[in-house]
Protein backbone atom coordinates (compact mmCIF):
# COMPACT_ATOMS: atom_id res chain seq x y z
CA UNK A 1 45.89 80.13 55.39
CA UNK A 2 47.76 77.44 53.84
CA UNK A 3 50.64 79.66 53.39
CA UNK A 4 50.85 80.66 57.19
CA UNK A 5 51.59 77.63 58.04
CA UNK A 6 54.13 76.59 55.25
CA UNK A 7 55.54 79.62 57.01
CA UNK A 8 55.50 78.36 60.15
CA UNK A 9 57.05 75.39 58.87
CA UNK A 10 59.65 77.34 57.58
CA UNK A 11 60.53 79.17 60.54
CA UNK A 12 60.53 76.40 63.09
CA UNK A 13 62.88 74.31 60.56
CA UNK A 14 65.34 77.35 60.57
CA UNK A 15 65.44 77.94 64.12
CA UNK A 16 66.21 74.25 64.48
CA UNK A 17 69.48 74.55 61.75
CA UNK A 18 70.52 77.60 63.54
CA UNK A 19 69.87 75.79 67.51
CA UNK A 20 72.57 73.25 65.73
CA UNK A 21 74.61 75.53 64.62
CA UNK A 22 74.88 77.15 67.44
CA UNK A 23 75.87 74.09 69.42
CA UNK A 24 78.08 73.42 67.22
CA UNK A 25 80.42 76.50 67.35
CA UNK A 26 79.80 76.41 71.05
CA UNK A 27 81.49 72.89 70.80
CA UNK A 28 83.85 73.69 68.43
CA UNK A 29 84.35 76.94 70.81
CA UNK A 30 84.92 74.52 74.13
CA UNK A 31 87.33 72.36 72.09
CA UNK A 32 89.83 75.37 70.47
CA UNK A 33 89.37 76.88 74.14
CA UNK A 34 92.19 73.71 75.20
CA UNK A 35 94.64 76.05 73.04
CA UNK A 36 95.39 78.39 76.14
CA UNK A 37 98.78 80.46 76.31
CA UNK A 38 100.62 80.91 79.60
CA UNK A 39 103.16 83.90 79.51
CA UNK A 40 106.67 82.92 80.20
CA UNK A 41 108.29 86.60 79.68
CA UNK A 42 108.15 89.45 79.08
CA UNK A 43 110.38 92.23 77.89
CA UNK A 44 110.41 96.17 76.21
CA UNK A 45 113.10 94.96 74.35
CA UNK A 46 112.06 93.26 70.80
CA UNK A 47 115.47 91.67 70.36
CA UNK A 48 115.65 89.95 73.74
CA UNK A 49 111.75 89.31 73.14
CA UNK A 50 112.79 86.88 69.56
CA UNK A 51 115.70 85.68 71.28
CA UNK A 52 113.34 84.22 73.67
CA UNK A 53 110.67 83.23 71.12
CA UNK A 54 113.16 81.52 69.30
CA UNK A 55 114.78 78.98 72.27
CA UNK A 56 111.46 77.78 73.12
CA UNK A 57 110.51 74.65 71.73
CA UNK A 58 106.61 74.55 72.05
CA UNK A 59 104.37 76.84 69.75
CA UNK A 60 104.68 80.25 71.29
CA UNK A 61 103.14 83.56 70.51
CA UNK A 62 104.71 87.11 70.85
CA UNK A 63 102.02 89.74 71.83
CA UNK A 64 102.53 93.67 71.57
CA UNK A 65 101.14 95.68 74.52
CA UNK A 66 102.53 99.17 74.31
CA UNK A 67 105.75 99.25 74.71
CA UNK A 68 105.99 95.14 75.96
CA UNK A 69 106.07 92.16 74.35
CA UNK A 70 104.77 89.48 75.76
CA UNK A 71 106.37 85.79 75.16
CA UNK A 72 103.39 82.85 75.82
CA UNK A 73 103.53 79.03 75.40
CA UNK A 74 100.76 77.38 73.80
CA UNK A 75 99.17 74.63 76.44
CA UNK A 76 101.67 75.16 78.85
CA UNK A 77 101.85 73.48 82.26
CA UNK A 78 103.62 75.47 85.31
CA UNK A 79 106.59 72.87 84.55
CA UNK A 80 106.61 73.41 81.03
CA UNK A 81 107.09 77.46 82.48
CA UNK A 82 109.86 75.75 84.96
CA UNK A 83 111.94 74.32 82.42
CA UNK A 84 112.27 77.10 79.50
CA UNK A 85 112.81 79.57 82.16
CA UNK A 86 116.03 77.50 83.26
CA UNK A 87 116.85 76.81 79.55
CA UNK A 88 116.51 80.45 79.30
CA UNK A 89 118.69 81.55 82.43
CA UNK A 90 121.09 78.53 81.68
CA UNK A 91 121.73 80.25 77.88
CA UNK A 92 121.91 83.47 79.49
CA UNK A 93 118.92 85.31 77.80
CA UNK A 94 117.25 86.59 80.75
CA UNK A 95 118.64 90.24 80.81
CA UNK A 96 118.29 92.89 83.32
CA UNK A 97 114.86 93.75 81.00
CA UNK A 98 113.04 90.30 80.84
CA UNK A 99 110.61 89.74 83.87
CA UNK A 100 109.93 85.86 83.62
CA UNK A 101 106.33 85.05 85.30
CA UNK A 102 107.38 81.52 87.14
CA UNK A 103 106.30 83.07 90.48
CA UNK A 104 102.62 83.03 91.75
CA UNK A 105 103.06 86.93 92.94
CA UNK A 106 100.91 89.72 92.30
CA UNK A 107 103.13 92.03 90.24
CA UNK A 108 100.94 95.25 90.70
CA UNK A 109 101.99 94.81 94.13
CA UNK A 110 105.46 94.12 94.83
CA UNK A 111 104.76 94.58 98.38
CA UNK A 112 104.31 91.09 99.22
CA UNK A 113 105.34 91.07 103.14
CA UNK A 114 101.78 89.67 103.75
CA UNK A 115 102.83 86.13 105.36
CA UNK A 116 100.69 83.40 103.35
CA UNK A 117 102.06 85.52 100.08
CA UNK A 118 105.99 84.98 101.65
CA UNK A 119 105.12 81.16 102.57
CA UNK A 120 103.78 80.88 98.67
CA UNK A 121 106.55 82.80 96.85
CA UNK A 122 108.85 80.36 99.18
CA UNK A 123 107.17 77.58 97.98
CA UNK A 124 107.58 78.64 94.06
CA UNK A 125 110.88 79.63 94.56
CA UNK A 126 111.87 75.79 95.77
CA UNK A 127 109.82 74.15 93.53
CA UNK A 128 111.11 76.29 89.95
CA UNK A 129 114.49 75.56 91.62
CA UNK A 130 114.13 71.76 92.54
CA UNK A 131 113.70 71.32 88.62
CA UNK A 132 117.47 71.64 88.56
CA UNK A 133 118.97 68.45 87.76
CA UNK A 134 121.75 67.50 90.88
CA UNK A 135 119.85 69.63 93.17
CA UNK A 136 117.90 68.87 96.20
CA UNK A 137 116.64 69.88 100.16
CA UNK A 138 115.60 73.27 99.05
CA UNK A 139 114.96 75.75 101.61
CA UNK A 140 113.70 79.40 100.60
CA UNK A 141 113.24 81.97 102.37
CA UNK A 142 112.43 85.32 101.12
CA UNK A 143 112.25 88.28 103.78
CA UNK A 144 111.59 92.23 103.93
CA UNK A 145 114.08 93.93 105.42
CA UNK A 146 113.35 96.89 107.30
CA UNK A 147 114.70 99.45 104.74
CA UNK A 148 111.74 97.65 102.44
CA UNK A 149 113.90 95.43 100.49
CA UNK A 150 113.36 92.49 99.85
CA UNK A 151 116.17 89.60 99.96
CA UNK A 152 116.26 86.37 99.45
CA UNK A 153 118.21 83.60 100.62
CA UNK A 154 118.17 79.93 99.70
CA UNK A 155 119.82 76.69 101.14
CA UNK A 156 120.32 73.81 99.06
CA UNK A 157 121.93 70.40 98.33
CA UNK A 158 123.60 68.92 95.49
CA UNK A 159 125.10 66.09 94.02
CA UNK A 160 128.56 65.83 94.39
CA UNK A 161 129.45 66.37 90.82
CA UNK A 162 127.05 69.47 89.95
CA UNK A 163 129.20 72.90 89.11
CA UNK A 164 128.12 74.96 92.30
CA UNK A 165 129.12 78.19 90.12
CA UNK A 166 126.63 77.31 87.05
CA UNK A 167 123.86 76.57 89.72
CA UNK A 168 124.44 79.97 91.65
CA UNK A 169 124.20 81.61 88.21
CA UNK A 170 121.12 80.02 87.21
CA UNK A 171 119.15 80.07 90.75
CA UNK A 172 119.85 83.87 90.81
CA UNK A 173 119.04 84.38 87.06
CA UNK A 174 115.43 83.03 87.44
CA UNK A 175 114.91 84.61 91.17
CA UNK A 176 115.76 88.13 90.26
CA UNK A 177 113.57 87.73 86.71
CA UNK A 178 110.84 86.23 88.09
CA UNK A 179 110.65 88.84 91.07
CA UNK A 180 110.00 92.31 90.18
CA UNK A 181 112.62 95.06 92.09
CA UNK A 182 115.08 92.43 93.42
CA UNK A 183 118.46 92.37 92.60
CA UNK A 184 121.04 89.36 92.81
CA UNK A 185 123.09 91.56 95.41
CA UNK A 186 119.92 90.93 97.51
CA UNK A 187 119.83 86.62 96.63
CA UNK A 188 121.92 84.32 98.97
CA UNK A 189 123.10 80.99 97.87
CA UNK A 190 124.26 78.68 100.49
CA UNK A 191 125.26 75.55 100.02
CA UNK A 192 124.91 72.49 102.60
């Protein structure tokens, strides 16, 4: 009888280390959980992929899925995004192959003619562009055309001393990687 209960004993003190230990990795869980990764790029080409990789600053990781490779930022904020993705078009990395993921769009659709989903990619478009230094008033405005294109044109203002050309470059860089199916014959740069 005696024993039964040293048993008991026993038991009950285990359950209570492994209750602790439990909390514990659920802890330790909830804290290593702050080390999220938000995809900046990604590309089927492995070269353009470690180019990438390399300009970024922050830790990033470089995932294989099939045929893609995925470029992420450790911790990243949507400005942290904003800024390597114009470091990246301003160095000319982002080829005809890198999709960038700056845009809030759902890229199993690219059918996005859906109003609030135009008013939204408008929105992302002037605020990833309004990160450009000398450049202000942003005005997007992203339409279907009948023939099912989409095109995009975009009104801005700069400071007097900005290179219009460099800014063109960059602004249609980013817009035609970060939308899937658009072209930069199909972006519009105006300047007021």
């Amino acid at each position: 009888m005696k024993r039964c209960i040293m048993d008991f004993n026993n038991i009950k003190k285990w359950k209570f280390i492994y209750s602790i230990i439990l909390i514990l990795t659920f802890l330790c869980g909830m804290y290593a959980g702050n080390n999220n990764y938000r995809i900046l790029a990604v590309t089927d080409n492995i070269e353009t992929a470690n180019k990438i990789q390399n300009e970024i600053q922050e830790p990033t990781i470089l995932f294989r899925d099939g045929l893609l490779n995925i470029i992420a930022i450790k911790n990243a904020s949507k400005s942290d995004i904003y800024y390597n993705s114009i470091n990246l078009a301003r160095k000319s990395i982002l080829t005809d192959d890198v999709t960038i993921y700056v845009f809030d769009i759902d890229r199993l659709k690219v059918d996005i003619a859906r109003g609030k989903q135009m008013k939204n990619l408008n929105l992302n478009i002037e605020n990833l562009i309004s990160k450009l230094n000398g450049v202000y008033n942003i005005e997007a405005n992203a339409i279907k055309l009948p023939s099912n294109v989409l095109q995009v044109e975009i009104k801005i203002e700069t400071d007097k001393d900005v290179d219009k050309a460099e800014i063109s470059y960059i602004i249609k860089e980013l817009v035609r990687a970060g939308i899937p199916g658009l072209t930069k014959d199909n972006i519009f740069i105006s300047y007021r």
